[in-house]
PDB file of N, CA and C in Angstrom:
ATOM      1  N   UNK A   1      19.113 130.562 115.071  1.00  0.00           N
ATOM      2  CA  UNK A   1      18.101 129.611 115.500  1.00  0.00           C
ATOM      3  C   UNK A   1      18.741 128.235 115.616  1.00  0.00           C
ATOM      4  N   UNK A   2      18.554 127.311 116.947  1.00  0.00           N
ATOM      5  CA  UNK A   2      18.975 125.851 116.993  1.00  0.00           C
ATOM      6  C   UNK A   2      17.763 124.970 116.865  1.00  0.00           C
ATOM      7  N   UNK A   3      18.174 124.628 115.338  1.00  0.00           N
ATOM      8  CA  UNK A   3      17.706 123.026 115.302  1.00  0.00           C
ATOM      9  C   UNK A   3      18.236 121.822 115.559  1.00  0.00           C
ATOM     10  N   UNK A   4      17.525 121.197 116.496  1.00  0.00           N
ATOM     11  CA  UNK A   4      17.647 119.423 116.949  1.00  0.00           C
ATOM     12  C   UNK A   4      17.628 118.407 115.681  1.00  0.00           C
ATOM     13  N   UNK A   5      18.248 117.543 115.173  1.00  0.00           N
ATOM     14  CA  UNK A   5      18.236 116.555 114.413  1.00  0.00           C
ATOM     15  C   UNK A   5      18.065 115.513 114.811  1.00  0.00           C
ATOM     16  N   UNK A   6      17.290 114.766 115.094  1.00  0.00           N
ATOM     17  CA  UNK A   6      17.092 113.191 115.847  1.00  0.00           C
ATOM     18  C   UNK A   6      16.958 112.235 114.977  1.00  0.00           C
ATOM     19  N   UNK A   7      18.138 111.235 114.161  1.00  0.00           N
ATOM     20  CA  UNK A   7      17.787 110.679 112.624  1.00  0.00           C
ATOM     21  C   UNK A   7      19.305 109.624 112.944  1.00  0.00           C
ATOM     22  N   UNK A   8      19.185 108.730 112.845  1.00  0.00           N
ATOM     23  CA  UNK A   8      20.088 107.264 112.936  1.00  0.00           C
ATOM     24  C   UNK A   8      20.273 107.317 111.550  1.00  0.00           C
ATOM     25  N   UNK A   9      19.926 107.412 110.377  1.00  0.00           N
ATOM     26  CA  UNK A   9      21.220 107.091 108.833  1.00  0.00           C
ATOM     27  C   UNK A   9      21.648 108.438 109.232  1.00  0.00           C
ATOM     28  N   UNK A  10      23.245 107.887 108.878  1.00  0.00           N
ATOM     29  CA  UNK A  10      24.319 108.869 108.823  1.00  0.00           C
ATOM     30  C   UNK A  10      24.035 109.653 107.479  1.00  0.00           C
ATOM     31  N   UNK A  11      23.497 109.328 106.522  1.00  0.00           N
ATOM     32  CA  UNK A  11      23.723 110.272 105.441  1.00  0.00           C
ATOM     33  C   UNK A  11      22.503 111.191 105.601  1.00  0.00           C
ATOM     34  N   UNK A  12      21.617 111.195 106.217  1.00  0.00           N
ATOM     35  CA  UNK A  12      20.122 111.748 106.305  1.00  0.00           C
ATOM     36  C   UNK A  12      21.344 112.943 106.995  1.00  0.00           C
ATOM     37  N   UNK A  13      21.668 112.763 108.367  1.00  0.00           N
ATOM     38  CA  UNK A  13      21.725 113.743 109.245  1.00  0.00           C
ATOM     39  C   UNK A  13      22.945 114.480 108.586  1.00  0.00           C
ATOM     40  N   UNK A  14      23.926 113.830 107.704  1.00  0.00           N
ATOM     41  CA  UNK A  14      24.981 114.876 106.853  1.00  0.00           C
ATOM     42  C   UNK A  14      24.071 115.620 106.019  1.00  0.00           C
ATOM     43  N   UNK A  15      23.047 115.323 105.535  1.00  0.00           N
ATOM     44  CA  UNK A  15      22.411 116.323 104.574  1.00  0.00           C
ATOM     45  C   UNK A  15      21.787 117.505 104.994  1.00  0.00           C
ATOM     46  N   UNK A  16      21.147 116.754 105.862  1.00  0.00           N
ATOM     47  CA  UNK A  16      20.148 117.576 107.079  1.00  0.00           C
ATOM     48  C   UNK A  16      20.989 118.653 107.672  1.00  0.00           C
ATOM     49  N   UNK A  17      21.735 118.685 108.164  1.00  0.00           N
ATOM     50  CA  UNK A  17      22.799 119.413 108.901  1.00  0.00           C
ATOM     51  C   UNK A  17      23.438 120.227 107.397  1.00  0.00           C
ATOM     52  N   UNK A  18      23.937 119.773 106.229  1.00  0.00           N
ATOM     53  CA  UNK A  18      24.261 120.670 105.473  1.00  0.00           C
ATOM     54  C   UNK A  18      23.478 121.636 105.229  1.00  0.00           C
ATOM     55  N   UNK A  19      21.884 121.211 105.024  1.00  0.00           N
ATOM     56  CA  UNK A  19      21.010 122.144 104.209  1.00  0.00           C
ATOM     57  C   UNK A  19      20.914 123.182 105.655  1.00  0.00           C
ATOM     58  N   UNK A  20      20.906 123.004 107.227  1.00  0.00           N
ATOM     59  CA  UNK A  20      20.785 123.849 107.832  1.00  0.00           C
ATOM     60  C   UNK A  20      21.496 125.165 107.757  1.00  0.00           C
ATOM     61  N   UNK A  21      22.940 124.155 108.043  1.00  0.00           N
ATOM     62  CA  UNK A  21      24.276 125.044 108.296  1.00  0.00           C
ATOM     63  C   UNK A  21      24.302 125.817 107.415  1.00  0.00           C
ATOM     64  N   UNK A  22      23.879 125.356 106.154  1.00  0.00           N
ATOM     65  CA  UNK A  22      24.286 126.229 104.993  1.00  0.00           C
ATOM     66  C   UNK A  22      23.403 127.727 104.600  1.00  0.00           C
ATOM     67  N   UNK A  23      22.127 127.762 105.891  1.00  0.00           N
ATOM     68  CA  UNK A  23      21.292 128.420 105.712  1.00  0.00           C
ATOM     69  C   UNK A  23      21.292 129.595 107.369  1.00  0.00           C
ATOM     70  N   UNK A  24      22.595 129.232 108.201  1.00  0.00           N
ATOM     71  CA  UNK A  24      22.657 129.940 109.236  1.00  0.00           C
ATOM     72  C   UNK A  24      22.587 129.404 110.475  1.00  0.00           C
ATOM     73  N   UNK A  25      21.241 127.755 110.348  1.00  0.00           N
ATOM     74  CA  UNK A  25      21.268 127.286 111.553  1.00  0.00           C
ATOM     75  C   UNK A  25      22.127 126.916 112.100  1.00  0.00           C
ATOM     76  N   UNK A  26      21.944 126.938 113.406  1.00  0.00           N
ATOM     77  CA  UNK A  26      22.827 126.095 114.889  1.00  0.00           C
ATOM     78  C   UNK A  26      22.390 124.421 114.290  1.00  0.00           C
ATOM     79  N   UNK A  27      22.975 123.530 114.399  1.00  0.00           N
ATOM     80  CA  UNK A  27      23.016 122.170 114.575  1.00  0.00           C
ATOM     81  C   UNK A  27      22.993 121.793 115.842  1.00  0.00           C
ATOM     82  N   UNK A  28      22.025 121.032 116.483  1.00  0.00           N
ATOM     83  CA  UNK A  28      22.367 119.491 117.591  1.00  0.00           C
ATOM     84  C   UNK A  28      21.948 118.633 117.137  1.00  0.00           C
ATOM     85  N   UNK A  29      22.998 117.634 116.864  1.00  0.00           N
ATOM     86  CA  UNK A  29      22.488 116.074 116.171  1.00  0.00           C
ATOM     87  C   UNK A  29      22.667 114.723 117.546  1.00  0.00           C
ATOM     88  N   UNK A  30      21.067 114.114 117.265  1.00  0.00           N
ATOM     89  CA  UNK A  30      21.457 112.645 118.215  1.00  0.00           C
ATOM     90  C   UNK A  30      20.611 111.870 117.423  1.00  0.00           C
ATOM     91  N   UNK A  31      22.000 110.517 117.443  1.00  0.00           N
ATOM     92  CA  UNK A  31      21.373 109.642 116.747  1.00  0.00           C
ATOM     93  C   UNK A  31      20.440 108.106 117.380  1.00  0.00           C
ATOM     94  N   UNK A  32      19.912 108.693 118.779  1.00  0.00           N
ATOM     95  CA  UNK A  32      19.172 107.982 119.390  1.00  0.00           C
ATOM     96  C   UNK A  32      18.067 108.603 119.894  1.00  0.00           C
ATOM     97  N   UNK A  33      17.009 107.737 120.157  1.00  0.00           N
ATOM     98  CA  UNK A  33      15.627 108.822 120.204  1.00  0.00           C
ATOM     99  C   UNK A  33      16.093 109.209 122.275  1.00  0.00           C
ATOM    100  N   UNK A  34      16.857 108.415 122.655  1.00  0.00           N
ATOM    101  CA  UNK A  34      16.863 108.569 124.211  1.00  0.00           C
ATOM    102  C   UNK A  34      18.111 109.725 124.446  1.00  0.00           C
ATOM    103  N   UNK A  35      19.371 109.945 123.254  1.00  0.00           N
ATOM    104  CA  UNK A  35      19.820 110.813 123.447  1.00  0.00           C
ATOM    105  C   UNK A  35      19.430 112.056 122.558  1.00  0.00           C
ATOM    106  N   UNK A  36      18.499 112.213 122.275  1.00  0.00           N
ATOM    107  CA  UNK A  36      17.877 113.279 121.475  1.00  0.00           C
ATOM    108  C   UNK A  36      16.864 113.906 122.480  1.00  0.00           C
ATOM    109  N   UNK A  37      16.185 113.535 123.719  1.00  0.00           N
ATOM    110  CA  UNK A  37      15.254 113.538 124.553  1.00  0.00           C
ATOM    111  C   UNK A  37      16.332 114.371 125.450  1.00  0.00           C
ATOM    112  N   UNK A  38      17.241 113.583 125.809  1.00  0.00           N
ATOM    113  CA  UNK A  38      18.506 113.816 126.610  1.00  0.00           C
ATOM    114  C   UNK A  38      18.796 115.461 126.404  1.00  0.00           C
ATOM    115  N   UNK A  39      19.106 115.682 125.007  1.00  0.00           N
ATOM    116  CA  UNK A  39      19.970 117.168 124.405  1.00  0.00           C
ATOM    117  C   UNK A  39      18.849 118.093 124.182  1.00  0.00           C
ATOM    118  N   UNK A  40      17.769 117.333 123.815  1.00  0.00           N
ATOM    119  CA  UNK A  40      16.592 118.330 123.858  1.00  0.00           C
ATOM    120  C   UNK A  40      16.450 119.132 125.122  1.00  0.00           C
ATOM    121  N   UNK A  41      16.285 118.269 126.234  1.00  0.00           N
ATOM    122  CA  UNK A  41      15.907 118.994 127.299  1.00  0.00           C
ATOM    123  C   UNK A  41      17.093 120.166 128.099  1.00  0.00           C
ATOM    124  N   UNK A  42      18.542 119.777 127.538  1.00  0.00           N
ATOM    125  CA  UNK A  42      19.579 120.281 128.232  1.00  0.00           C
ATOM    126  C   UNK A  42      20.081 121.780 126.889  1.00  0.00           C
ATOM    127  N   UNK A  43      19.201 121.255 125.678  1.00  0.00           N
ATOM    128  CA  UNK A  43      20.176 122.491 125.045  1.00  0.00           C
ATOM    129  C   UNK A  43      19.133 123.320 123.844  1.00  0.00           C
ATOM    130  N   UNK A  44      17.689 122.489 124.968  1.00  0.00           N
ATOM    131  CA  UNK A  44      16.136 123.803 124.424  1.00  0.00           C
ATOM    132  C   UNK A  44      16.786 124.185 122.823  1.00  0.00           C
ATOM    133  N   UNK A  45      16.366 123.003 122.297  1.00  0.00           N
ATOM    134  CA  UNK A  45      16.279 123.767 120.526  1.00  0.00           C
ATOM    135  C   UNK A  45      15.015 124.933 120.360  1.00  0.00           C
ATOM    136  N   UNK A  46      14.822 125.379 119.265  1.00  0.00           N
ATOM    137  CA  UNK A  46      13.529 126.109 118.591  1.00  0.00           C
ATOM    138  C   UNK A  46      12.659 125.302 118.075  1.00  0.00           C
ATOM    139  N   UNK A  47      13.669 124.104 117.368  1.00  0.00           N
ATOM    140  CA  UNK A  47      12.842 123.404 116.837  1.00  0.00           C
ATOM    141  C   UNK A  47      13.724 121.713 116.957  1.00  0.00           C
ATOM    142  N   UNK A  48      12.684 120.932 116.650  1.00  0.00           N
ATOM    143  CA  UNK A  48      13.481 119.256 116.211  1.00  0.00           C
ATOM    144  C   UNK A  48      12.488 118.699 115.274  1.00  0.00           C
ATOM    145  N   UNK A  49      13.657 118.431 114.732  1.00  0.00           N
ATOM    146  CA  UNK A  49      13.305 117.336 112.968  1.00  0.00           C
ATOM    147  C   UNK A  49      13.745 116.142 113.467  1.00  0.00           C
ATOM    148  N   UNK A  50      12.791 115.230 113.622  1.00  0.00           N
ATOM    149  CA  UNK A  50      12.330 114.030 114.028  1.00  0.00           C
ATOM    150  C   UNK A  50      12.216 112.692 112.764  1.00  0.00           C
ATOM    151  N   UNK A  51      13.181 111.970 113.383  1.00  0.00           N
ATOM    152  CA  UNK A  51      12.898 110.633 112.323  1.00  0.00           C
ATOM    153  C   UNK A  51      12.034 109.739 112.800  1.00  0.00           C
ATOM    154  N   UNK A  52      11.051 109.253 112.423  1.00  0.00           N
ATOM    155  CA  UNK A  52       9.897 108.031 112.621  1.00  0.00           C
ATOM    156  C   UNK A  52      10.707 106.662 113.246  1.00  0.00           C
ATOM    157  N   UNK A  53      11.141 106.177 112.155  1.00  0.00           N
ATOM    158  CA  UNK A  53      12.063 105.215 112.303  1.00  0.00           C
ATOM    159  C   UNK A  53      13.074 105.146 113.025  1.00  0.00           C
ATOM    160  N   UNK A  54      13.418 104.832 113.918  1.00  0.00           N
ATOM    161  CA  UNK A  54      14.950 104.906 114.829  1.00  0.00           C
ATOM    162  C   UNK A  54      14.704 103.754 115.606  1.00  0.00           C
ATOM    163  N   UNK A  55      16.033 103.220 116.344  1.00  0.00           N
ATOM    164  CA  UNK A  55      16.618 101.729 116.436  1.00  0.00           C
ATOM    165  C   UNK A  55      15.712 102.333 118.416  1.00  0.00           C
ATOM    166  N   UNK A  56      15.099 101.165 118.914  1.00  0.00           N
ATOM    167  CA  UNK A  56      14.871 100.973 120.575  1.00  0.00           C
ATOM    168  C   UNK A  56      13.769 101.936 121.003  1.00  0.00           C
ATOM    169  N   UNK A  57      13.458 103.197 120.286  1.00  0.00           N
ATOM    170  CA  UNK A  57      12.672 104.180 120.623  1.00  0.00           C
ATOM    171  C   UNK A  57      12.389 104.584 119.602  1.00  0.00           C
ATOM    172  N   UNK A  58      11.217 104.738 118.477  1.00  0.00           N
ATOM    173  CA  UNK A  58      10.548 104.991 118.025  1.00  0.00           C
ATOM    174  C   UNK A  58      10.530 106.399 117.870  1.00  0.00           C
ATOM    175  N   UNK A  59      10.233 107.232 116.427  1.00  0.00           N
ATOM    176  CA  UNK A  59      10.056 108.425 116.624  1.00  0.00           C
ATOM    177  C   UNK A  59       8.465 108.758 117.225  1.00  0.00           C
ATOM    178  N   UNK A  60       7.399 107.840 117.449  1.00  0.00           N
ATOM    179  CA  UNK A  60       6.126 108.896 118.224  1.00  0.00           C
ATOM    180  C   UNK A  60       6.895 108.128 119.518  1.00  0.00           C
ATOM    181  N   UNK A  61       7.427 107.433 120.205  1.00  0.00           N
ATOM    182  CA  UNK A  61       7.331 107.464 121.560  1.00  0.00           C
ATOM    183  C   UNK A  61       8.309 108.585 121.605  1.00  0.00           C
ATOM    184  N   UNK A  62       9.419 109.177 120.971  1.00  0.00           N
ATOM    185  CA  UNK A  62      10.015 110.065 121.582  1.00  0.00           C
ATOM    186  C   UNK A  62       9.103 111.448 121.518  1.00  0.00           C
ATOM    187  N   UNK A  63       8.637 111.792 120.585  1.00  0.00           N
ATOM    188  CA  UNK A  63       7.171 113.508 120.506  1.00  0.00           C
ATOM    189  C   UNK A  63       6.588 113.239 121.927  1.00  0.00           C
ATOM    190  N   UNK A  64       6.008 111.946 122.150  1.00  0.00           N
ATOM    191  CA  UNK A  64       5.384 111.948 123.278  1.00  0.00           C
ATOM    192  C   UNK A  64       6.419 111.908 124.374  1.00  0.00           C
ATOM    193  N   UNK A  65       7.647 111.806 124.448  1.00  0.00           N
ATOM    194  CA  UNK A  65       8.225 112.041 125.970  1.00  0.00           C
ATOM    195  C   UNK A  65       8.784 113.593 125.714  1.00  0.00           C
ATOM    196  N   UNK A  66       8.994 113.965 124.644  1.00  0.00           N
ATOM    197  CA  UNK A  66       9.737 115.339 124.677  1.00  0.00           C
ATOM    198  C   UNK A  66       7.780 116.232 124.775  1.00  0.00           C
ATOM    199  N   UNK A  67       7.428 115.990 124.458  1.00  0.00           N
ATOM    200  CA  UNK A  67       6.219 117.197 125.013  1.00  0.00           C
ATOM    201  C   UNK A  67       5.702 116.623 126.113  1.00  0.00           C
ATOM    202  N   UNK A  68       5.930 115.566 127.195  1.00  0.00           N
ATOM    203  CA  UNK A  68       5.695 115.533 128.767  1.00  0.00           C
ATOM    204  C   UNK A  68       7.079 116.501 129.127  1.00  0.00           C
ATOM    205  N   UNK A  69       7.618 116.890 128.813  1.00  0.00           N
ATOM    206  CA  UNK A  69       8.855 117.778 129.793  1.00  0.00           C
ATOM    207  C   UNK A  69       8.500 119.145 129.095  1.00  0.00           C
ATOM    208  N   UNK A  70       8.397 119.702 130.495  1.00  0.00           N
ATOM    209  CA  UNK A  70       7.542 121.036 130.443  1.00  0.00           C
ATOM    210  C   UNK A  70       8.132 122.280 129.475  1.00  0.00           C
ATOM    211  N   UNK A  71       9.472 122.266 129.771  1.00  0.00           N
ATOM    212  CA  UNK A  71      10.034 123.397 128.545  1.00  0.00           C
ATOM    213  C   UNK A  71      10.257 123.378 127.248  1.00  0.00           C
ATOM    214  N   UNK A  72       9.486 121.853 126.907  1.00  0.00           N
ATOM    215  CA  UNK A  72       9.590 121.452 125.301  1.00  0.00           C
ATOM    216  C   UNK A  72       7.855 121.127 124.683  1.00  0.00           C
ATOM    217  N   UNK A  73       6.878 121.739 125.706  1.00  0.00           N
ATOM    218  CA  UNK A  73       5.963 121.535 124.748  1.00  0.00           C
ATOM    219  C   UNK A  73       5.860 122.104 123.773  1.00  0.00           C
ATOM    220  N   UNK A  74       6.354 123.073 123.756  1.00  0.00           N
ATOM    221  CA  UNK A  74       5.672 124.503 122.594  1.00  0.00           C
ATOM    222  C   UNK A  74       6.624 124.534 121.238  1.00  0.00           C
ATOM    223  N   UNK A  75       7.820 123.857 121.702  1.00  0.00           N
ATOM    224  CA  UNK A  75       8.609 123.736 120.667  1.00  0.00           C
ATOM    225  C   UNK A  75       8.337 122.822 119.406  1.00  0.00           C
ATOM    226  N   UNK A  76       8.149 123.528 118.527  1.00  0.00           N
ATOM    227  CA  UNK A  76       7.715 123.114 117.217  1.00  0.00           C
ATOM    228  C   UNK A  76       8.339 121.535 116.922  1.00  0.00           C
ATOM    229  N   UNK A  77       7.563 120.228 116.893  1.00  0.00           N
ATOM    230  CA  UNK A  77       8.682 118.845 116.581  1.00  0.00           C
ATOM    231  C   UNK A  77       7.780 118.496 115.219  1.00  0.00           C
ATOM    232  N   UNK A  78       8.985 118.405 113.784  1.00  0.00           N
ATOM    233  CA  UNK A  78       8.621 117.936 112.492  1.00  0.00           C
ATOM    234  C   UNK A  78       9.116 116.892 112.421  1.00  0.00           C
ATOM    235  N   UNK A  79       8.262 115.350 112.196  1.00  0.00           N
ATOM    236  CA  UNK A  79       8.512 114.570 111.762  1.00  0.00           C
ATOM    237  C   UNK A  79       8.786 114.521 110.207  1.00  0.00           C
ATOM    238  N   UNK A  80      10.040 113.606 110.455  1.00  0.00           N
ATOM    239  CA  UNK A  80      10.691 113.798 108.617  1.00  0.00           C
ATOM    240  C   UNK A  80      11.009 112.507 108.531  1.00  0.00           C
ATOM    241  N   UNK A  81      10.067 112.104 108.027  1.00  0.00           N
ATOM    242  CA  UNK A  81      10.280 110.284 107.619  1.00  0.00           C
ATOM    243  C   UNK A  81       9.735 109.770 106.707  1.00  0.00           C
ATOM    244  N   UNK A  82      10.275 108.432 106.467  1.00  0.00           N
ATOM    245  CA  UNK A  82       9.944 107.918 104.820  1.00  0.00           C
ATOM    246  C   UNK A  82       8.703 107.217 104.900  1.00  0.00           C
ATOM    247  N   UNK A  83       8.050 107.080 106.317  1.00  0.00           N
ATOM    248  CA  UNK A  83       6.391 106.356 106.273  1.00  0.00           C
ATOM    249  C   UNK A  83       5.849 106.993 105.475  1.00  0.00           C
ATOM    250  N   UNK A  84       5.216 106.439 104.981  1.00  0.00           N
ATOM    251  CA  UNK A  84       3.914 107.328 104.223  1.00  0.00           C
ATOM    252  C   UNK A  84       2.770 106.740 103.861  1.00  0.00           C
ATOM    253  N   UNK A  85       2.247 105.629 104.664  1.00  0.00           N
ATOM    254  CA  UNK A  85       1.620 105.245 104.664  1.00  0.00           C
ATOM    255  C   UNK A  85       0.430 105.822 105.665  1.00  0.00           C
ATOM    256  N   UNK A  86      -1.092 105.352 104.760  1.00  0.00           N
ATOM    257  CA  UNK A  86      -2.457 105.727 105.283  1.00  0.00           C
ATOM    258  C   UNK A  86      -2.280 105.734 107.419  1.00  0.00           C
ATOM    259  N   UNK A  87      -2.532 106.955 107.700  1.00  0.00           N
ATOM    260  CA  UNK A  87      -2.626 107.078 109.135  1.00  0.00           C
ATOM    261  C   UNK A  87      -1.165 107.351 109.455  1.00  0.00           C
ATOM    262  N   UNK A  88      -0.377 107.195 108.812  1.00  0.00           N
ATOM    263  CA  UNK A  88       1.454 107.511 109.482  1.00  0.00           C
ATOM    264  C   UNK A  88       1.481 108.915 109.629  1.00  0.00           C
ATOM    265  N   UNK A  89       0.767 110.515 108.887  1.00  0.00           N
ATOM    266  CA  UNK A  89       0.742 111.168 108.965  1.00  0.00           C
ATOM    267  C   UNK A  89       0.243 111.907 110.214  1.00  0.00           C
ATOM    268  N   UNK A  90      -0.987 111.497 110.551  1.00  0.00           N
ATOM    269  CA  UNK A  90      -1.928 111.399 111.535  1.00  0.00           C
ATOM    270  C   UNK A  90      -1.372 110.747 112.946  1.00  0.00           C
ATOM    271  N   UNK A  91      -1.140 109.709 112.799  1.00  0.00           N
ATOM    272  CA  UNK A  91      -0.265 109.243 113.897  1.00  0.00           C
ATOM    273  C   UNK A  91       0.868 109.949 114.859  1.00  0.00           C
ATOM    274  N   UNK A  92       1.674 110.172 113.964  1.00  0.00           N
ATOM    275  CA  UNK A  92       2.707 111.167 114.155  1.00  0.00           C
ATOM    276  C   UNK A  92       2.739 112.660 115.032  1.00  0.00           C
ATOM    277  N   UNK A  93       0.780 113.410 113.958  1.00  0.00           N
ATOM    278  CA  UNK A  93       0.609 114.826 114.669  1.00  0.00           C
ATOM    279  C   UNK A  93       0.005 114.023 116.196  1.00  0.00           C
ATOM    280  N   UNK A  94      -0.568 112.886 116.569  1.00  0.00           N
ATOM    281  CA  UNK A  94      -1.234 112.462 117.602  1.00  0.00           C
ATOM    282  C   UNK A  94      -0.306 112.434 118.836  1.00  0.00           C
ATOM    283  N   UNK A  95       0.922 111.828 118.134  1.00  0.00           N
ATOM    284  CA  UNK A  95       1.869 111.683 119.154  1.00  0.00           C
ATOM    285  C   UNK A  95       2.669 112.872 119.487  1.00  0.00           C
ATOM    286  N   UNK A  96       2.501 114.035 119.042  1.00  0.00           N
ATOM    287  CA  UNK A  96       2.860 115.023 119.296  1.00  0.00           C
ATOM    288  C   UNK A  96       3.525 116.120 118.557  1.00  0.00           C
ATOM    289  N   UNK A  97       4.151 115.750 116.973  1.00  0.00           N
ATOM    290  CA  UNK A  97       4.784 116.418 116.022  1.00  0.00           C
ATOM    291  C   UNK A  97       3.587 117.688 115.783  1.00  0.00           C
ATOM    292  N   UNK A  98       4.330 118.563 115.234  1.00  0.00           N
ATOM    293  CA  UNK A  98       3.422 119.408 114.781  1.00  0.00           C
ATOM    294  C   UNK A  98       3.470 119.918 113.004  1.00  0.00           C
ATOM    295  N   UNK A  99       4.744 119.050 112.960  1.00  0.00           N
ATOM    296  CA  UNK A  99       4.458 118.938 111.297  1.00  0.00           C
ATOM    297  C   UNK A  99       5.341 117.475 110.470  1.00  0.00           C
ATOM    298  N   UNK A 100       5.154 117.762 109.694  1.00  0.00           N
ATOM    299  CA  UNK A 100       5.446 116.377 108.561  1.00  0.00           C
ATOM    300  C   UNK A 100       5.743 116.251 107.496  1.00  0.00           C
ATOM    301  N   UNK A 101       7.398 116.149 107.120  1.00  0.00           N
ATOM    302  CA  UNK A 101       7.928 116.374 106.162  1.00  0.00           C
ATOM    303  C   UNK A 101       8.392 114.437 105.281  1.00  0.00           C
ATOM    304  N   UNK A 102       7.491 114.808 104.259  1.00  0.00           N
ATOM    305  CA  UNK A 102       8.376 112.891 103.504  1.00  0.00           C
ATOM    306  C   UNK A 102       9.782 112.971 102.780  1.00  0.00           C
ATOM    307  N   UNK A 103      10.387 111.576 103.680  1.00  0.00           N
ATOM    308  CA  UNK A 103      11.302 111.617 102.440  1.00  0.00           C
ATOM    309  C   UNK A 103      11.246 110.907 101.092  1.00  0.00           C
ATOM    310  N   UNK A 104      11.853 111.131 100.158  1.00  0.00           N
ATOM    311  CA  UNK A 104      13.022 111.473 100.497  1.00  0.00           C
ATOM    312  C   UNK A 104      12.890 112.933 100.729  1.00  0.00           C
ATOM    313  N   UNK A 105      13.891 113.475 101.083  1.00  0.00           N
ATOM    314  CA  UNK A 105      13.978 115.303 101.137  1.00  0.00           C
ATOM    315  C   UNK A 105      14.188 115.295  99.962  1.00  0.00           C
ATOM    316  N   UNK A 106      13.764 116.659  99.342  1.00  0.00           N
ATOM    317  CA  UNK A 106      14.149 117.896  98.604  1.00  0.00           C
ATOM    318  C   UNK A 106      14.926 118.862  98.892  1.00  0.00           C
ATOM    319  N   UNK A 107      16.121 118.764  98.754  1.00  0.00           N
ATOM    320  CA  UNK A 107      17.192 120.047  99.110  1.00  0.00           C
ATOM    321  C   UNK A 107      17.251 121.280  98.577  1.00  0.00           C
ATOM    322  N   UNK A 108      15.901 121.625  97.728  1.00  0.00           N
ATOM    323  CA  UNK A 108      15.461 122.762  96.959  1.00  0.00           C
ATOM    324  C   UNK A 108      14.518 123.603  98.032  1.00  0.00           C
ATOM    325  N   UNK A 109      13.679 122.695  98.345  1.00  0.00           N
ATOM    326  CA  UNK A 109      12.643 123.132  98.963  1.00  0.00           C
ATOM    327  C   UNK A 109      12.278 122.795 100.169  1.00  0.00           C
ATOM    328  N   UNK A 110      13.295 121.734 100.943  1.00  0.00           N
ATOM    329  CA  UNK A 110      13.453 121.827 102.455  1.00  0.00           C
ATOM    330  C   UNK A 110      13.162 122.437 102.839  1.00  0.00           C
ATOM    331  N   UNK A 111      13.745 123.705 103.373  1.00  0.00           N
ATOM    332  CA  UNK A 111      14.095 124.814 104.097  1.00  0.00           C
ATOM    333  C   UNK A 111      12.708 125.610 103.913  1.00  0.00           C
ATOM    334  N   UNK A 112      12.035 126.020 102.903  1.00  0.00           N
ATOM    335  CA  UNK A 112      10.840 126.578 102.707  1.00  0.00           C
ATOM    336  C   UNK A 112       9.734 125.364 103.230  1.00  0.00           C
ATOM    337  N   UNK A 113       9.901 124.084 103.291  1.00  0.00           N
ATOM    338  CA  UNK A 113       8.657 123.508 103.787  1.00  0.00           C
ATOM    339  C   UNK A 113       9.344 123.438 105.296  1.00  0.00           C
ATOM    340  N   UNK A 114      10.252 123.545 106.325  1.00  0.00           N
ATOM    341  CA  UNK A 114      10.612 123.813 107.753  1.00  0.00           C
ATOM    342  C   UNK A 114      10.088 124.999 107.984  1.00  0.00           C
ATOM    343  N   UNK A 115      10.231 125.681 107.337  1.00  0.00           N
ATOM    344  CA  UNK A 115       9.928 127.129 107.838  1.00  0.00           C
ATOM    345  C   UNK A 115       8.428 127.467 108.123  1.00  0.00           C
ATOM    346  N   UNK A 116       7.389 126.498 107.235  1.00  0.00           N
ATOM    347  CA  UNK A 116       6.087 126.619 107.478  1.00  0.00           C
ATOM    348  C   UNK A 116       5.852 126.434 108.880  1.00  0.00           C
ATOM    349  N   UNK A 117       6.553 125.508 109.479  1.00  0.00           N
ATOM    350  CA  UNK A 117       5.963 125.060 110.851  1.00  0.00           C
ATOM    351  C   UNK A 117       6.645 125.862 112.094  1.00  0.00           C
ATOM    352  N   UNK A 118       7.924 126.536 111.603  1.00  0.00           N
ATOM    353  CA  UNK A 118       7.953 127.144 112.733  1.00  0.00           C
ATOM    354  C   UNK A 118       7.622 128.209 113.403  1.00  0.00           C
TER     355      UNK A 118
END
């Protein structure tokens, strides 16, 4: 299975990518929401773990441009970010995520809360 990583701190996406790899997944990492839109559309993940926060593009404006391109609606997008504030949850499924993971992560129980959504 290929998961998308779309997450600007370098240490998020080394972790992120460990707990995958270490569990079988394919990795594609971009650390811009415009080249994450970019690799999404050219290398059709299963899924993308979505950061809120990112530098020029926003993680809901990117949910909302990756589910206008037709071969990525259905694909499962989890926002995984440190908002957690009243409506950030909500916001997020509006703009198009279909699930919502806080950080910080749990590297225990990652992988069992990804798996719910896909």
């Amino acid at each position: 299975m290929k998961i998308q990583i779309i997450e600007d701190n370098i240490q998020n996406m080394y972790m992120l990518t460990y707990l995958l790899e270490s569990h079988d997944y394919t990795v594609i990492q971009s650390f811009t929401g415009k080249d994450g839109i970019e690799k999404a559309r050219s290398e059709m993940p299963d899924a993308i773990l979505l950061d809120i926060q990112l530098p020029e593009m926003d993680g809901y404006a990117v949910a909302r441009a990756l589910r206008a391109i037709e071969g990525l609606k259905r694909i499962p997008i989890i926002a995984v970010t440190s908002y957690a504030m009243t409506g950030d949850k909500e916001k997020a499924f509006e703009s198009g995520a279909t699930g919502y993971i806080e950080k910080p992560i749990d590297p225990d129980t990652f992988i069992t809360q990804m798996k719910t959504y896909l």
